[in-house]
N, C-alpha and C. Protein backbone atom coordinates (compact mmCIF):
# COMPACT_ATOMS: atom_id res chain seq x y z
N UNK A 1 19.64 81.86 -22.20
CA UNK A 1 19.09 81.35 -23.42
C UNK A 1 19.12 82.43 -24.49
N UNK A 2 19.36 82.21 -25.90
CA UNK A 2 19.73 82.71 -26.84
C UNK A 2 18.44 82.24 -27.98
N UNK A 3 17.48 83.58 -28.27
CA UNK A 3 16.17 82.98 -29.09
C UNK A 3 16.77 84.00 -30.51
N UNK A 4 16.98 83.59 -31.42
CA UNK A 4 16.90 84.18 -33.02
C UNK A 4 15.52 84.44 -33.35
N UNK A 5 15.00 84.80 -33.97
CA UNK A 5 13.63 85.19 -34.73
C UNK A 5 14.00 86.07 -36.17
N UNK A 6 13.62 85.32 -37.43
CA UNK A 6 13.57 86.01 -38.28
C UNK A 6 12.49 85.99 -38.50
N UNK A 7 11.88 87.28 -39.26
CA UNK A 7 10.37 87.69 -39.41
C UNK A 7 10.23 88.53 -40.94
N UNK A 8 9.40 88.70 -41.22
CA UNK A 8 8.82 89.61 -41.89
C UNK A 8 7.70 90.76 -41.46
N UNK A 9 7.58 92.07 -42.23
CA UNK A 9 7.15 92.89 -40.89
C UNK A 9 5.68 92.56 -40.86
N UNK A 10 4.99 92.02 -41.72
CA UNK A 10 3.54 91.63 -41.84
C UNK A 10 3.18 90.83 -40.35
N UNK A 11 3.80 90.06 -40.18
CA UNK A 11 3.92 88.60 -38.86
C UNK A 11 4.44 89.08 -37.65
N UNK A 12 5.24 90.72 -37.59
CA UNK A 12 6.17 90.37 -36.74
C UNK A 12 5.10 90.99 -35.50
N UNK A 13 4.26 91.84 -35.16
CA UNK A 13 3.94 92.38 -34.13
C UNK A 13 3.75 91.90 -33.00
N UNK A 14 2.62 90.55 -32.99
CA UNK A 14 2.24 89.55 -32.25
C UNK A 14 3.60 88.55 -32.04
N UNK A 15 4.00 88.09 -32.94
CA UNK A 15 5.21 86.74 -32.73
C UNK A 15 6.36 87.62 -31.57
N UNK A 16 6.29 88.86 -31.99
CA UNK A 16 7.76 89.92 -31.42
C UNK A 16 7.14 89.71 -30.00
N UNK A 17 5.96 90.09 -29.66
CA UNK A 17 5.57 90.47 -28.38
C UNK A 17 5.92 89.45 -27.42
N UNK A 18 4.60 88.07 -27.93
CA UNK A 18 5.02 86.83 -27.35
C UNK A 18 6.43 86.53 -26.82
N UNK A 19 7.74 86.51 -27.84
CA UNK A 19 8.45 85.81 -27.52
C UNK A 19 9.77 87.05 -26.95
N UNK A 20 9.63 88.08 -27.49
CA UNK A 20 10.04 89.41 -26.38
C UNK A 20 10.02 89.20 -24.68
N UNK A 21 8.90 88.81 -24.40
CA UNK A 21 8.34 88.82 -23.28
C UNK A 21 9.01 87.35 -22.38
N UNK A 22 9.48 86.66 -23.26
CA UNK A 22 9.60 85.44 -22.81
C UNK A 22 11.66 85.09 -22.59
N UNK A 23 12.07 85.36 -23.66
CA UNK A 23 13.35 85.11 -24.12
C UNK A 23 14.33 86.17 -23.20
N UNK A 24 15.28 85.76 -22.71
CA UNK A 24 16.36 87.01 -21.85
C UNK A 24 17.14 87.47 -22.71
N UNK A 25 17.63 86.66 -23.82
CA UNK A 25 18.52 87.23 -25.34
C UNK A 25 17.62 86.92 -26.47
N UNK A 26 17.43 88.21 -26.88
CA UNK A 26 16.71 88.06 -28.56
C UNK A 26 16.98 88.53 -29.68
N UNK A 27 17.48 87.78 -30.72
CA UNK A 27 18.42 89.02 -31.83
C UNK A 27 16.91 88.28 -32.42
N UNK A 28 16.49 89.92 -33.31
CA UNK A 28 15.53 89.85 -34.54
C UNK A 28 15.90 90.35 -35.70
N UNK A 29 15.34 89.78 -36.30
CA UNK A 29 15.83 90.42 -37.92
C UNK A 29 14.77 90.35 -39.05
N UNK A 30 14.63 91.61 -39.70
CA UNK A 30 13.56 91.40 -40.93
C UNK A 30 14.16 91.12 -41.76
N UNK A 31 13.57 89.83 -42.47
CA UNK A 31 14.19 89.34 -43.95
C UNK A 31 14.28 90.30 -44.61
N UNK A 32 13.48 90.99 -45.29
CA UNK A 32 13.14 91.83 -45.82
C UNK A 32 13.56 93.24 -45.97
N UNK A 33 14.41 93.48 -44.65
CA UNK A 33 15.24 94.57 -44.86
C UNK A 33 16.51 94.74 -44.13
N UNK A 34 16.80 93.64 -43.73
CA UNK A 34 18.29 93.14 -42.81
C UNK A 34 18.88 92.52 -43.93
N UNK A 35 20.06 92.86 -43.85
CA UNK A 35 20.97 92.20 -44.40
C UNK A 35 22.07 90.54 -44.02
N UNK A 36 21.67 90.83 -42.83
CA UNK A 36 21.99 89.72 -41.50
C UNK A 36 20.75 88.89 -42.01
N UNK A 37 19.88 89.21 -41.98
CA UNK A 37 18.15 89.04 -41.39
C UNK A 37 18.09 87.82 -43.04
N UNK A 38 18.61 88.12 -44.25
CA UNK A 38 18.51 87.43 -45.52
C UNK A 38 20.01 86.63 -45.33
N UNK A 39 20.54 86.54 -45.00
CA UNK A 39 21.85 85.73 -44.91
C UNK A 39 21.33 84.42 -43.63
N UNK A 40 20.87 85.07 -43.23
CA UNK A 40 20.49 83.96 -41.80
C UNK A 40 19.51 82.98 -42.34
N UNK A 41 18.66 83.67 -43.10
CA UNK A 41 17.22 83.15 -43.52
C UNK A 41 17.65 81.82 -44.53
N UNK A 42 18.21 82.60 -45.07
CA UNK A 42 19.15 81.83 -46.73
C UNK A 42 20.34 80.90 -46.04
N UNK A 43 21.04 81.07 -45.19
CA UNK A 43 21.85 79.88 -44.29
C UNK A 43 20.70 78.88 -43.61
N UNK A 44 19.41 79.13 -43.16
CA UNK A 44 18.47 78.44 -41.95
C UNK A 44 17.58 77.68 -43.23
N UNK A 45 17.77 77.95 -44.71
CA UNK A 45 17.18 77.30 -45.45
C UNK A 45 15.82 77.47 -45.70
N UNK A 46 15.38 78.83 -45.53
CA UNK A 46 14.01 79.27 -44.38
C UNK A 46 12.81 78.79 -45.99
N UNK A 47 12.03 78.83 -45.66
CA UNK A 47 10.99 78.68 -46.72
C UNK A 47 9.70 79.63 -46.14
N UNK A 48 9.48 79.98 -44.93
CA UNK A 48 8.47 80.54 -44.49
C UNK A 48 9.06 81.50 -43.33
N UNK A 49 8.11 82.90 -42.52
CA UNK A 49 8.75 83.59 -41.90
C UNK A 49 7.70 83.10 -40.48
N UNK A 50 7.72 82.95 -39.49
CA UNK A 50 9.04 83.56 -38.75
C UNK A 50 9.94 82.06 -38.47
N UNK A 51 11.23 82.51 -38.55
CA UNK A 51 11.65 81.15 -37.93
C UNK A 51 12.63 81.11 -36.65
N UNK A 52 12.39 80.74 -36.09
CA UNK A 52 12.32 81.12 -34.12
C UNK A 52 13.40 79.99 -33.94
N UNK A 53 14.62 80.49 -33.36
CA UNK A 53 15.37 79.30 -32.91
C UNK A 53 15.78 79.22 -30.98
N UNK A 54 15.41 78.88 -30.45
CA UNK A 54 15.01 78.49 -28.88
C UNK A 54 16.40 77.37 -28.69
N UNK A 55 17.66 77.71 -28.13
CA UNK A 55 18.28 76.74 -27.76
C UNK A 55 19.48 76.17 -29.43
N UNK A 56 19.17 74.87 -29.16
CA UNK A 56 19.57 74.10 -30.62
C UNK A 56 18.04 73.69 -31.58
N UNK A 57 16.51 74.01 -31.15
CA UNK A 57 15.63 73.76 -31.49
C UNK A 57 15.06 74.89 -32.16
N UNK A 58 14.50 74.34 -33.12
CA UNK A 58 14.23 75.48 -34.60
C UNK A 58 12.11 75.11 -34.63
N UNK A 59 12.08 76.33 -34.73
CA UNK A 59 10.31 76.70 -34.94
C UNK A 59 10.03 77.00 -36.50
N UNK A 60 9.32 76.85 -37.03
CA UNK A 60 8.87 77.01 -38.39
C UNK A 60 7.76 77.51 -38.41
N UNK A 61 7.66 79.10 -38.58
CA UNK A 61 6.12 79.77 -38.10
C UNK A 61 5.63 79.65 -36.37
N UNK A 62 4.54 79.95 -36.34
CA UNK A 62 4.51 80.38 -34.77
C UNK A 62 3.10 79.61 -34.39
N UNK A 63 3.23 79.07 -33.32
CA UNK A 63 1.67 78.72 -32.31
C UNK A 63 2.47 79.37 -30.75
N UNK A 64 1.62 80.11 -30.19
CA UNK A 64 2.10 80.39 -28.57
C UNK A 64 2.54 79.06 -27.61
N UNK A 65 1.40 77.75 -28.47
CA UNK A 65 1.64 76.54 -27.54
C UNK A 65 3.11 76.04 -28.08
N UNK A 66 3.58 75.54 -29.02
CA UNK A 66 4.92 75.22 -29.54
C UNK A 66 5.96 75.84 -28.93
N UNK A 67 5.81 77.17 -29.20
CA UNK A 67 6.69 78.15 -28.31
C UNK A 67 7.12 78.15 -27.55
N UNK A 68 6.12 77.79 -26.15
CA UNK A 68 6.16 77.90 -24.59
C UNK A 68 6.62 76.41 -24.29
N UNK A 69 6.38 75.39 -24.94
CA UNK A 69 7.00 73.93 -25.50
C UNK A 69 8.30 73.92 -25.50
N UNK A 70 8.76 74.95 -26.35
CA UNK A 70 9.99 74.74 -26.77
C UNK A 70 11.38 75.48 -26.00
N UNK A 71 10.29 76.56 -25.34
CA UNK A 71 11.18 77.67 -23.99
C UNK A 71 11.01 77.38 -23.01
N UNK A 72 10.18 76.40 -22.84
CA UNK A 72 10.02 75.24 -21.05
C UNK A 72 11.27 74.31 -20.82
N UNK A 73 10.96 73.25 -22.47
CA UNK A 73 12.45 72.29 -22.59
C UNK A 73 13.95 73.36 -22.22
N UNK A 74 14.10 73.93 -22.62
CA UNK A 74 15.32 74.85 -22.98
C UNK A 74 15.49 75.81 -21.52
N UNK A 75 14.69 75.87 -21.02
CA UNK A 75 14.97 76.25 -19.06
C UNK A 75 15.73 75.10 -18.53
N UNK A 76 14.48 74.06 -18.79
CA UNK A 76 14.93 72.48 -17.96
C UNK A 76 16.48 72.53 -17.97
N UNK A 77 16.49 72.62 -19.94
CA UNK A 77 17.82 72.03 -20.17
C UNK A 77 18.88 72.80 -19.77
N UNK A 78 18.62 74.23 -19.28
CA UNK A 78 19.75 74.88 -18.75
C UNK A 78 19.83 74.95 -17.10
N UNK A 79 19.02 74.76 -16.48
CA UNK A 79 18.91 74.50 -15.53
C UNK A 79 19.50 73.36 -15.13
N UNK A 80 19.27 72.35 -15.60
CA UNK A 80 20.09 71.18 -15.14
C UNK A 80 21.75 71.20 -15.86
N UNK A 81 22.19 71.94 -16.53
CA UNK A 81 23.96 72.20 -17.05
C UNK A 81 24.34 73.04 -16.04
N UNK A 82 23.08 73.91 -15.24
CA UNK A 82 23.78 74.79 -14.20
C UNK A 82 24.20 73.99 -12.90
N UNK A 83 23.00 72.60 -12.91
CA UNK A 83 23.12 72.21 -11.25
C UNK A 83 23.21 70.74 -11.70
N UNK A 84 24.24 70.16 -12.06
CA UNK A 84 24.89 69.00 -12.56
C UNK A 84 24.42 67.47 -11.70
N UNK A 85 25.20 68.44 -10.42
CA UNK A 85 24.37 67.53 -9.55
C UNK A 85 23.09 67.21 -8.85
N UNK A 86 22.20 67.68 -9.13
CA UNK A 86 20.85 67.49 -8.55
C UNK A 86 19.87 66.48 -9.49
């Protein structure tokens, strides 16, 4: 699984930790001083920071419950592309 996170550095300590801890690939980027990090933001249409992408599913700001919601589906869903048949 492949989690994006753009942030700002005000938000990022707590959101980083959480989803650090959780995600096996994590590219981060500060709007604010990435150059990637404002191109992504400005392509993702962003209006608010952080915006967390889990899979093909996009987060808008952070709750731990949404999160763990959205990185539960996104196991399932790779789990079952790994074992087709079961």
């Amino acid at each position: 699984m492949i989690a994006l996170l753009l942030f700002s550095y005000q938000a990022s300590s707590e959101i980083y930790k959480w989803v650090d801890d959780k995600a096996n690939t994590l590219f981060t980027y500060d709007v604010e001083k990435s150059s990637i990090g404002r191109r992504d933001y400005k392509a993702l249409r962003g209006t608010s920071v952080p915006i967390i992408i889990i899979g093909k599913k996009r987060m808008n700001g952070f709750t731990a419950a949404r999160f763990d919601n959205l990185y539960k589906k996104q196991l399932q869903l790779e789990a079952a592309a790994a074992h087709p048949d079961t």
